[in-house]
C-alpha atoms as a PDB file:
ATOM      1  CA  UNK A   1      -8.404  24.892   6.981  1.00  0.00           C
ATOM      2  CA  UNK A   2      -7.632  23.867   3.355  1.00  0.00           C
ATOM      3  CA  UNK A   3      -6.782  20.283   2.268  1.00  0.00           C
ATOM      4  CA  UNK A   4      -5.724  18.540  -0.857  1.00  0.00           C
ATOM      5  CA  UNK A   5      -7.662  15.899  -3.182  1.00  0.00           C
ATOM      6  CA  UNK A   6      -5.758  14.074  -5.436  1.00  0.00           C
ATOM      7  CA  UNK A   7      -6.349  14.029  -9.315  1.00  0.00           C
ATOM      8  CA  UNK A   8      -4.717  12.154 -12.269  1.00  0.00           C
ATOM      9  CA  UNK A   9      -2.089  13.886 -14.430  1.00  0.00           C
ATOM     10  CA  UNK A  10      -2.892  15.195 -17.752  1.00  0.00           C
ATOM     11  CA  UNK A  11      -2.131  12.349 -20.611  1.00  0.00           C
ATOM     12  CA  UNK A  12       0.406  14.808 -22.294  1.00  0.00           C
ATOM     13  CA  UNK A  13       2.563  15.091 -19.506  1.00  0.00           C
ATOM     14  CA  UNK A  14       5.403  12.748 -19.485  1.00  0.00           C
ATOM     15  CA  UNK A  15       6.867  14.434 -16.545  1.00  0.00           C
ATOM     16  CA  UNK A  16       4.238  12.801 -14.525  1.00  0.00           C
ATOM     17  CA  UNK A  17       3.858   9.597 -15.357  1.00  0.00           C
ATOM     18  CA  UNK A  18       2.192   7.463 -12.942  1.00  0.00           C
ATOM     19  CA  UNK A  19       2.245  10.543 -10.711  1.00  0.00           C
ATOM     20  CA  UNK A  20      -0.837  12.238  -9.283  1.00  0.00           C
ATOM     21  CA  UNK A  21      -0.948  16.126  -8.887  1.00  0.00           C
ATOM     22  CA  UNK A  22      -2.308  17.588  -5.695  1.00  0.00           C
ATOM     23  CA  UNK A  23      -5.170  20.000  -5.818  1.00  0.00           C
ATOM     24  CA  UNK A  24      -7.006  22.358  -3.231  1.00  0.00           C
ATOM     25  CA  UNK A  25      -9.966  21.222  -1.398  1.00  0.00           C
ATOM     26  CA  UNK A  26     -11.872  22.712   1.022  1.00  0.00           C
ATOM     27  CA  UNK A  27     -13.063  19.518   2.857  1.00  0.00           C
ATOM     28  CA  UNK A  28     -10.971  16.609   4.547  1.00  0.00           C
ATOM     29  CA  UNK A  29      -9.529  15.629   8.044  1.00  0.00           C
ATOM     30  CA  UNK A  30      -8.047  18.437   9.250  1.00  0.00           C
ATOM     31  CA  UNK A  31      -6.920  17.521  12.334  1.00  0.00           C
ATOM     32  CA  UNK A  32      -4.767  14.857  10.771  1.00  0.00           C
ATOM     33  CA  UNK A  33      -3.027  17.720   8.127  1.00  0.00           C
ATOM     34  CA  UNK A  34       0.678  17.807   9.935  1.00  0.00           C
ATOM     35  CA  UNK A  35       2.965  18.889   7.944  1.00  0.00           C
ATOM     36  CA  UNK A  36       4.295  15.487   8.314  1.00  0.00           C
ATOM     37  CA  UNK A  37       1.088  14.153   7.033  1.00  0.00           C
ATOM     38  CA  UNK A  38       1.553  16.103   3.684  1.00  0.00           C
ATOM     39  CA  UNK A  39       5.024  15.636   2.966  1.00  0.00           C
ATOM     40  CA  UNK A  40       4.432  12.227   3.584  1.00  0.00           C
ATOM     41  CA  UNK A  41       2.061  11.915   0.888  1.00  0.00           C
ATOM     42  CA  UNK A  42       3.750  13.518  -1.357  1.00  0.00           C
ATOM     43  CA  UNK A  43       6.392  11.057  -0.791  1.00  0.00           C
ATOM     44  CA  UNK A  44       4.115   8.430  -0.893  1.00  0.00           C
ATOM     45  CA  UNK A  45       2.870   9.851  -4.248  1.00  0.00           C
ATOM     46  CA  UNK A  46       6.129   9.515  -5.983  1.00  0.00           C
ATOM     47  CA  UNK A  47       6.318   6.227  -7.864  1.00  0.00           C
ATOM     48  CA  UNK A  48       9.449   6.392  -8.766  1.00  0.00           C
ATOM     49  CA  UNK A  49      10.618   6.551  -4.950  1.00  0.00           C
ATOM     50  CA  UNK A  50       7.752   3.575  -4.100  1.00  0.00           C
ATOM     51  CA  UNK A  51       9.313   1.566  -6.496  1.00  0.00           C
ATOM     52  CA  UNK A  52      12.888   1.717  -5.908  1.00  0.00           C
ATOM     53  CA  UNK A  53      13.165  -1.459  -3.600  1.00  0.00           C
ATOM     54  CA  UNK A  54      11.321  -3.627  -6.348  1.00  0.00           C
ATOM     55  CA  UNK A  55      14.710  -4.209  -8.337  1.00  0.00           C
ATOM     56  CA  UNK A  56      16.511  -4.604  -5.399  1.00  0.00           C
ATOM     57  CA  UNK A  57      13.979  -7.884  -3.958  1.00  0.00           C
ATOM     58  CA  UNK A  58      13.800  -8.901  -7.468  1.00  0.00           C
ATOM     59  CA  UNK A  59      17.775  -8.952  -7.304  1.00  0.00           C
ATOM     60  CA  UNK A  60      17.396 -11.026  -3.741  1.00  0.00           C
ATOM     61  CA  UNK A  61      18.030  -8.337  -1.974  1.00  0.00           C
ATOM     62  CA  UNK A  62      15.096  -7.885  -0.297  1.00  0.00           C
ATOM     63  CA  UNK A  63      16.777  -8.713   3.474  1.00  0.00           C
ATOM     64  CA  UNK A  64      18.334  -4.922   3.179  1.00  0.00           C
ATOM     65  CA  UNK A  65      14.951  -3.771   4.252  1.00  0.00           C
ATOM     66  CA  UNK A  66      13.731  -6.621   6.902  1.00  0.00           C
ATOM     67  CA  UNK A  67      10.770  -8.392   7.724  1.00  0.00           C
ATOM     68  CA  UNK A  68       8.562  -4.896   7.728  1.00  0.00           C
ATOM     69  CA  UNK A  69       8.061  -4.470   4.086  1.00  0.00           C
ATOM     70  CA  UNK A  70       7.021  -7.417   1.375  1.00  0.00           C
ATOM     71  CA  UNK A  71       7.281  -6.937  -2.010  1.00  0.00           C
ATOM     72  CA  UNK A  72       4.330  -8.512  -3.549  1.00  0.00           C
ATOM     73  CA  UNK A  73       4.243 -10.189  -6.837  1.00  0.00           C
ATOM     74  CA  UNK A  74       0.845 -10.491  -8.367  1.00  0.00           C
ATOM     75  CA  UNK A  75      -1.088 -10.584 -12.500  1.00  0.00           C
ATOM     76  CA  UNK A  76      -2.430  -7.248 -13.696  1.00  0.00           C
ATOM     77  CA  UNK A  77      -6.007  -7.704 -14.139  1.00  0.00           C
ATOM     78  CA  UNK A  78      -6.307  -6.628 -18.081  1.00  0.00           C
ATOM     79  CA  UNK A  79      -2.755  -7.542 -19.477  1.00  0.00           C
ATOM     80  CA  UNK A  80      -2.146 -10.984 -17.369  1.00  0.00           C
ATOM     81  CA  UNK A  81       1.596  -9.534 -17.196  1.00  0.00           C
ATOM     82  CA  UNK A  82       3.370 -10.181 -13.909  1.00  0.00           C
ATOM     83  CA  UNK A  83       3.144  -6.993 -11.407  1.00  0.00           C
ATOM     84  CA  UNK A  84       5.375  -5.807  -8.484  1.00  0.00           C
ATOM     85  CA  UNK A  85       4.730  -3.753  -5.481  1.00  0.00           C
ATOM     86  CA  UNK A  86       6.397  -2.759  -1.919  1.00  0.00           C
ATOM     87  CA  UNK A  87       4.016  -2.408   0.700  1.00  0.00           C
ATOM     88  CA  UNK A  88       4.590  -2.349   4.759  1.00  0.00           C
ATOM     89  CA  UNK A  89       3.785  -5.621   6.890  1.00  0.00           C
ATOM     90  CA  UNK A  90       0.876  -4.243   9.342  1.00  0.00           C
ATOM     91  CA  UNK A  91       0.779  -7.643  10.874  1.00  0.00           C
ATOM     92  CA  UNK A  92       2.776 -11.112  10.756  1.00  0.00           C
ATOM     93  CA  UNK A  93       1.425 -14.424  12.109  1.00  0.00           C
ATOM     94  CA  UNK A  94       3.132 -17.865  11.836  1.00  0.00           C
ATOM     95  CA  UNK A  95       0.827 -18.884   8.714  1.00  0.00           C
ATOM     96  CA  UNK A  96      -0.134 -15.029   7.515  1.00  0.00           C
ATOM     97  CA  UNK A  97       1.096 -11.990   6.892  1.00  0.00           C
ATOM     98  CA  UNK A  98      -1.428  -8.433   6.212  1.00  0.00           C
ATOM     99  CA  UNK A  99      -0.688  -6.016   4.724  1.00  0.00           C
ATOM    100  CA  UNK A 100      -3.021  -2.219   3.792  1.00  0.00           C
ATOM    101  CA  UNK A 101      -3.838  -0.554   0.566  1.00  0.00           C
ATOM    102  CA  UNK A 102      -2.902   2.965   2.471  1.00  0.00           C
ATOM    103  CA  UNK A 103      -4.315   4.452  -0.922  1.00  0.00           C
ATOM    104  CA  UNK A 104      -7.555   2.302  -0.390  1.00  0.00           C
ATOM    105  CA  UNK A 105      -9.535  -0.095  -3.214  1.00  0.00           C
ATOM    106  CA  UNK A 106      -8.393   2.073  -6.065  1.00  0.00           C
ATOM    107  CA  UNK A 107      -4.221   1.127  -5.262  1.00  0.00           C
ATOM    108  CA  UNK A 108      -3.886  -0.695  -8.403  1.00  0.00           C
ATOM    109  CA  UNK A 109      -2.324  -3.733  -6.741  1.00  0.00           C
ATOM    110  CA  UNK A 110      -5.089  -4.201  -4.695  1.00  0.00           C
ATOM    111  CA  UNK A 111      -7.712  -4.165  -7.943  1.00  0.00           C
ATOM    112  CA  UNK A 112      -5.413  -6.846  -9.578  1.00  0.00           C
ATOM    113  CA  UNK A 113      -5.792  -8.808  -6.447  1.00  0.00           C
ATOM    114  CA  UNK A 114      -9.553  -8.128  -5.876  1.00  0.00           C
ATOM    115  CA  UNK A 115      -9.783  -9.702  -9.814  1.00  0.00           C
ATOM    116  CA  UNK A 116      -6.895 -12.427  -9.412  1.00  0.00           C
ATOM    117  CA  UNK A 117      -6.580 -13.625  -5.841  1.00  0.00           C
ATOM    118  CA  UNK A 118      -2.962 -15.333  -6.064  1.00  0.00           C
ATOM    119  CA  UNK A 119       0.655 -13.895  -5.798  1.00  0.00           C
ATOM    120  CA  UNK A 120       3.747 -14.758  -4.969  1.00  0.00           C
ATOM    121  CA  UNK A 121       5.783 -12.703  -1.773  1.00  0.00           C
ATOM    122  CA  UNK A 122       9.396 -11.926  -1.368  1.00  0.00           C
ATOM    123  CA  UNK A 123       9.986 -10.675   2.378  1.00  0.00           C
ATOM    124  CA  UNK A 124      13.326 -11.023   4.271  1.00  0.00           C
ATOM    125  CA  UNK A 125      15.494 -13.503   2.839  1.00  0.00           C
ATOM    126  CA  UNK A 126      12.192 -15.379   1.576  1.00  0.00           C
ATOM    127  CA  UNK A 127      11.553 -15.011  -2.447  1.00  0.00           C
ATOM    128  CA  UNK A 128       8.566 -16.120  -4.132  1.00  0.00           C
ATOM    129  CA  UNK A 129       6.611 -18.336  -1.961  1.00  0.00           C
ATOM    130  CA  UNK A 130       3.135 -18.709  -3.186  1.00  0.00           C
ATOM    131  CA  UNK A 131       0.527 -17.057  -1.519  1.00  0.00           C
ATOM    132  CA  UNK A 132      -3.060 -17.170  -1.400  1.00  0.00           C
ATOM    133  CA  UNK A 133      -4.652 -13.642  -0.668  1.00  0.00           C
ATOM    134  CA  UNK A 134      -7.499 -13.139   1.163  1.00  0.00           C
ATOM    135  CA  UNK A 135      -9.077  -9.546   1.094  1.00  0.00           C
ATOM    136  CA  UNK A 136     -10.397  -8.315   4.596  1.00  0.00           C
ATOM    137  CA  UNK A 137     -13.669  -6.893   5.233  1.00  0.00           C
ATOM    138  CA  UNK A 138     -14.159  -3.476   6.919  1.00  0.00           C
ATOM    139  CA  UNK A 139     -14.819  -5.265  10.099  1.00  0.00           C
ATOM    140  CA  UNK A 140     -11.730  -7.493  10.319  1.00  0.00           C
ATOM    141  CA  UNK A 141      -9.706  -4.625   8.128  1.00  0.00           C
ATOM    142  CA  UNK A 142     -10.554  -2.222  11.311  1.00  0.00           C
ATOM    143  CA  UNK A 143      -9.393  -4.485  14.063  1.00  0.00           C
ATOM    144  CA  UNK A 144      -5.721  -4.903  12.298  1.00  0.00           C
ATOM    145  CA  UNK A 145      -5.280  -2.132  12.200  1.00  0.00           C
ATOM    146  CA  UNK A 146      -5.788  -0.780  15.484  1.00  0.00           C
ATOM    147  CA  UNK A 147      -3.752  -3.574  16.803  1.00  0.00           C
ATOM    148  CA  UNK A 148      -1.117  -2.392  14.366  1.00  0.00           C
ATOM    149  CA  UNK A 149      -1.910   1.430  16.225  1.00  0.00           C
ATOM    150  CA  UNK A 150      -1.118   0.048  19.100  1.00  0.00           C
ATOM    151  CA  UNK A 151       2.302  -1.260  18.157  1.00  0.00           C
ATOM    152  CA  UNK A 152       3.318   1.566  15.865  1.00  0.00           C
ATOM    153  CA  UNK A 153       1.234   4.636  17.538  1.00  0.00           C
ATOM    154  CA  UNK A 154       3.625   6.840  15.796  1.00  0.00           C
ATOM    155  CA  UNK A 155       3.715   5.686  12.333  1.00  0.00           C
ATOM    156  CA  UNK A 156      -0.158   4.667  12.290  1.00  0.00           C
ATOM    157  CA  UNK A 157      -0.869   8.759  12.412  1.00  0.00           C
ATOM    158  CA  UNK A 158       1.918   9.493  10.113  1.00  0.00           C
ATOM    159  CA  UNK A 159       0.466   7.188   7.293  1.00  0.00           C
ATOM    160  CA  UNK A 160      -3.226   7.775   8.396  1.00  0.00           C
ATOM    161  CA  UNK A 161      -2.622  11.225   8.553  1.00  0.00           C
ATOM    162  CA  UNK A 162      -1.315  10.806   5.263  1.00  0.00           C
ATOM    163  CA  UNK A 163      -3.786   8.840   3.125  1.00  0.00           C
ATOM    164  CA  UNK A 164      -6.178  11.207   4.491  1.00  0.00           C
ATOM    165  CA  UNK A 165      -4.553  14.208   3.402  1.00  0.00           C
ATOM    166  CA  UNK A 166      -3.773  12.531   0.020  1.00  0.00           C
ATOM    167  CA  UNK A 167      -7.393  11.783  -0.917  1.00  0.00           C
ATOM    168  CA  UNK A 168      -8.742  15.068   0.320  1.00  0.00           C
ATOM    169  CA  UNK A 169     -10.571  13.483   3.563  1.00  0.00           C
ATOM    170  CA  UNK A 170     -10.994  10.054   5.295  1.00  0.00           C
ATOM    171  CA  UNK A 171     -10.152   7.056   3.248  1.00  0.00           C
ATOM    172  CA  UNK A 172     -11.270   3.202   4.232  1.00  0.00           C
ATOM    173  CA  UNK A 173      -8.098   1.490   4.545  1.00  0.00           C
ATOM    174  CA  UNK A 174      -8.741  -2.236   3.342  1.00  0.00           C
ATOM    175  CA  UNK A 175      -6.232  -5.076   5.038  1.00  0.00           C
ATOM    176  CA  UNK A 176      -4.955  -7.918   2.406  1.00  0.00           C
ATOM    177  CA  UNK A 177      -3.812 -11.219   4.320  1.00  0.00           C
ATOM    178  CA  UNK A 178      -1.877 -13.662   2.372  1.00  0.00           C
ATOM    179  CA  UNK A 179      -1.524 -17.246   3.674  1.00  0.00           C
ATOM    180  CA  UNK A 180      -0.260 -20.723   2.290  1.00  0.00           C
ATOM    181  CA  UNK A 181      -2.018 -21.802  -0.490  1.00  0.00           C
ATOM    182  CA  UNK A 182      -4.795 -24.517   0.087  1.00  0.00           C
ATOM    183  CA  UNK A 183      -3.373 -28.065  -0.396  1.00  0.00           C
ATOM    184  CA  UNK A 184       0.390 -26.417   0.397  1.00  0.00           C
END
Protein backbone atom coordinates (compact mmCIF):
# COMPACT_ATOMS: atom_id res chain seq x y z
CA UNK A 1 0.00 0.00 0.00
CA UNK A 2 1.42 3.46 -0.89
CA UNK A 3 1.72 6.37 1.59
CA UNK A 4 2.72 9.97 1.51
CA UNK A 5 5.90 11.85 3.07
CA UNK A 6 5.73 15.31 3.32
CA UNK A 7 8.31 17.78 1.68
CA UNK A 8 8.75 21.61 1.69
CA UNK A 9 7.49 23.70 -1.25
CA UNK A 10 9.78 25.02 -3.78
CA UNK A 11 11.02 28.79 -2.73
CA UNK A 12 9.50 30.15 -6.08
CA UNK A 13 6.17 29.16 -5.41
CA UNK A 14 4.07 31.74 -3.82
CA UNK A 15 1.07 29.62 -4.19
CA UNK A 16 2.38 27.58 -1.40
CA UNK A 17 3.53 29.49 1.08
CA UNK A 18 3.89 27.91 4.32
CA UNK A 19 2.28 24.90 2.65
CA UNK A 20 3.89 21.48 2.34
CA UNK A 21 3.30 19.30 -0.86
CA UNK A 22 2.56 15.63 -0.45
CA UNK A 23 4.73 13.09 -2.13
CA UNK A 24 4.60 9.18 -2.70
CA UNK A 25 6.23 6.87 -0.37
CA UNK A 26 6.35 3.45 -0.25
CA UNK A 27 6.75 3.03 3.58
CA UNK A 28 4.45 4.30 6.54
CA UNK A 29 1.49 3.03 8.76
CA UNK A 30 -0.73 1.62 6.62
CA UNK A 31 -3.21 0.45 8.64
CA UNK A 32 -3.86 3.95 9.89
CA UNK A 33 -4.24 5.38 5.89
CA UNK A 34 -8.32 5.99 6.02
CA UNK A 35 -9.30 8.09 3.79
CA UNK A 36 -10.20 10.13 6.70
CA UNK A 37 -6.67 9.99 7.82
CA UNK A 38 -5.50 11.69 4.50
CA UNK A 39 -7.97 14.23 4.00
CA UNK A 40 -7.39 15.10 7.36
CA UNK A 41 -3.93 15.92 6.79
CA UNK A 42 -4.34 17.64 4.08
CA UNK A 43 -6.55 19.78 6.05
CA UNK A 44 -4.27 19.90 8.68
CA UNK A 45 -1.61 20.96 6.11
CA UNK A 46 -3.37 24.06 5.06
CA UNK A 47 -2.12 27.04 7.04
CA UNK A 48 -4.28 29.24 5.96
CA UNK A 49 -7.32 27.07 7.38
CA UNK A 50 -5.02 26.37 10.84
CA UNK A 51 -4.80 29.84 11.24
CA UNK A 52 -8.12 31.22 10.78
CA UNK A 53 -9.20 31.22 14.56
CA UNK A 54 -5.93 33.23 15.51
CA UNK A 55 -7.63 36.69 14.54
CA UNK A 56 -10.66 35.73 15.93
CA UNK A 57 -8.92 34.93 19.87
CA UNK A 58 -6.77 37.81 19.18
CA UNK A 59 -10.17 39.80 18.64
CA UNK A 60 -11.51 38.05 22.15
CA UNK A 61 -13.31 35.85 20.50
CA UNK A 62 -11.81 32.92 21.37
CA UNK A 63 -15.13 31.51 23.54
CA UNK A 64 -16.73 30.74 19.83
CA UNK A 65 -14.61 27.67 19.88
CA UNK A 66 -14.67 26.50 23.79
CA UNK A 67 -12.42 25.20 26.20
CA UNK A 68 -10.99 22.40 23.52
CA UNK A 69 -8.68 24.52 21.56
CA UNK A 70 -6.00 27.29 23.07
CA UNK A 71 -4.47 29.61 21.06
CA UNK A 72 -0.99 29.90 22.22
CA UNK A 73 1.05 32.98 22.19
CA UNK A 74 4.74 32.44 22.32
CA UNK A 75 8.58 34.41 20.83
CA UNK A 76 9.94 32.98 17.59
CA UNK A 77 13.22 31.65 18.39
CA UNK A 78 15.45 33.78 15.69
CA UNK A 79 13.34 37.06 15.26
CA UNK A 80 12.11 37.50 19.13
CA UNK A 81 8.72 38.65 17.31
CA UNK A 82 5.56 37.55 19.09
CA UNK A 83 4.02 34.15 17.49
CA UNK A 84 0.45 32.68 17.42
CA UNK A 85 -0.86 29.24 17.11
CA UNK A 86 -4.28 27.11 17.60
CA UNK A 87 -3.73 23.84 18.89
CA UNK A 88 -6.39 21.23 20.60
CA UNK A 89 -6.46 20.84 24.57
CA UNK A 90 -5.51 16.93 24.97
CA UNK A 91 -5.83 17.40 28.66
CA UNK A 92 -7.02 20.16 31.30
CA UNK A 93 -6.22 20.06 35.04
CA UNK A 94 -7.08 22.77 37.63
CA UNK A 95 -3.36 24.26 37.48
CA UNK A 96 -2.38 22.79 33.72
CA UNK A 97 -3.44 22.44 30.58
CA UNK A 98 -1.40 19.93 27.58
CA UNK A 99 -1.51 20.23 24.67
CA UNK A 100 0.48 17.88 21.31
CA UNK A 101 2.68 18.96 18.52
CA UNK A 102 0.46 16.43 16.16
CA UNK A 103 3.27 17.40 13.54
CA UNK A 104 5.96 16.35 16.21
CA UNK A 105 9.41 18.45 17.34
CA UNK A 106 9.72 20.05 13.95
CA UNK A 107 5.92 22.10 14.44
CA UNK A 108 7.54 25.37 14.54
CA UNK A 109 5.71 26.44 17.69
CA UNK A 110 6.98 23.76 19.50
CA UNK A 111 10.91 24.68 18.42
CA UNK A 112 10.18 28.31 19.63
CA UNK A 113 9.06 26.82 22.84
CA UNK A 114 11.82 24.13 23.13
CA UNK A 115 14.31 27.55 22.74
CA UNK A 116 12.01 30.06 24.82
CA UNK A 117 9.98 28.25 27.45
CA UNK A 118 7.28 31.10 28.24
CA UNK A 119 3.94 32.12 26.50
CA UNK A 120 1.01 33.56 27.12
CA UNK A 121 -2.65 31.38 26.45
CA UNK A 122 -5.98 32.61 25.35
CA UNK A 123 -8.63 29.67 25.88
CA UNK A 124 -12.39 30.23 26.49
CA UNK A 125 -13.14 33.55 27.64
CA UNK A 126 -9.47 33.61 29.25
CA UNK A 127 -6.83 35.96 27.19
CA UNK A 128 -3.30 36.12 27.89
CA UNK A 129 -2.56 34.61 31.14
CA UNK A 130 1.05 33.84 31.49
CA UNK A 131 2.14 30.51 31.24
CA UNK A 132 5.09 28.61 32.00
CA UNK A 133 5.60 25.59 29.52
CA UNK A 134 6.95 22.57 30.39
CA UNK A 135 7.87 20.09 27.48
CA UNK A 136 6.95 16.34 28.23
CA UNK A 137 9.18 13.50 27.83
CA UNK A 138 8.27 10.44 25.70
CA UNK A 139 7.34 8.68 28.83
CA UNK A 140 4.91 11.19 30.36
CA UNK A 141 4.04 12.45 26.51
CA UNK A 142 2.76 8.61 26.02
CA UNK A 143 0.59 8.33 29.06
CA UNK A 144 -1.49 11.70 28.00
CA UNK A 145 -2.14 10.69 25.47
CA UNK A 146 -3.63 7.45 25.87
CA UNK A 147 -5.70 8.90 28.58
CA UNK A 148 -6.75 11.45 25.99
CA UNK A 149 -7.54 7.91 23.64
CA UNK A 150 -9.57 6.93 26.03
CA UNK A 151 -11.77 10.00 26.17
CA UNK A 152 -11.74 10.83 22.48
CA UNK A 153 -11.26 7.10 20.91
CA UNK A 154 -12.59 8.55 17.79
CA UNK A 155 -10.68 11.60 17.20
CA UNK A 156 -7.29 10.09 18.72
CA UNK A 157 -7.26 7.70 15.32
CA UNK A 158 -8.45 10.44 13.16
CA UNK A 159 -5.45 12.77 14.12
CA UNK A 160 -3.02 9.78 14.73
CA UNK A 161 -4.03 8.36 11.69
CA UNK A 162 -3.31 11.57 10.33
CA UNK A 163 0.14 12.73 11.48
CA UNK A 164 1.12 9.39 10.44
CA UNK A 165 -0.02 9.60 7.05
CA UNK A 166 1.34 13.20 6.83
CA UNK A 167 4.96 12.33 7.66
CA UNK A 168 5.03 9.19 5.58
CA UNK A 169 5.02 6.68 8.76
CA UNK A 170 4.86 6.85 12.61
CA UNK A 171 5.61 10.16 14.15
CA UNK A 172 6.49 10.70 18.16
CA UNK A 173 3.87 12.94 19.27
CA UNK A 174 5.50 15.22 22.08
CA UNK A 175 2.84 16.67 24.91
CA UNK A 176 3.52 20.55 25.98
CA UNK A 177 1.94 21.34 29.54
CA UNK A 178 1.66 24.89 30.46
CA UNK A 179 1.10 25.84 34.13
CA UNK A 180 1.20 29.13 36.32
CA UNK A 181 4.29 30.69 36.28
CA UNK A 182 6.63 30.12 39.38
CA UNK A 183 6.13 32.88 42.02
CA UNK A 184 2.36 33.50 40.32
Amino acid sequence: MMTEAVSEPSRGDRRSRGARRIEPRTTGHPARTTPIARLTARLLETRWLMRMPIPLYRAGLGWIFGARLVMIEHLGRVSRRPRYAVVEVVERERNAIRVASGFGTSSQWYRNLRANPAAYLSTGRARRVEAAVRLLGAEESAAVLARYAAAHPQAYETLSGAMDYAAGGEVFIPVVEFTPPSGA
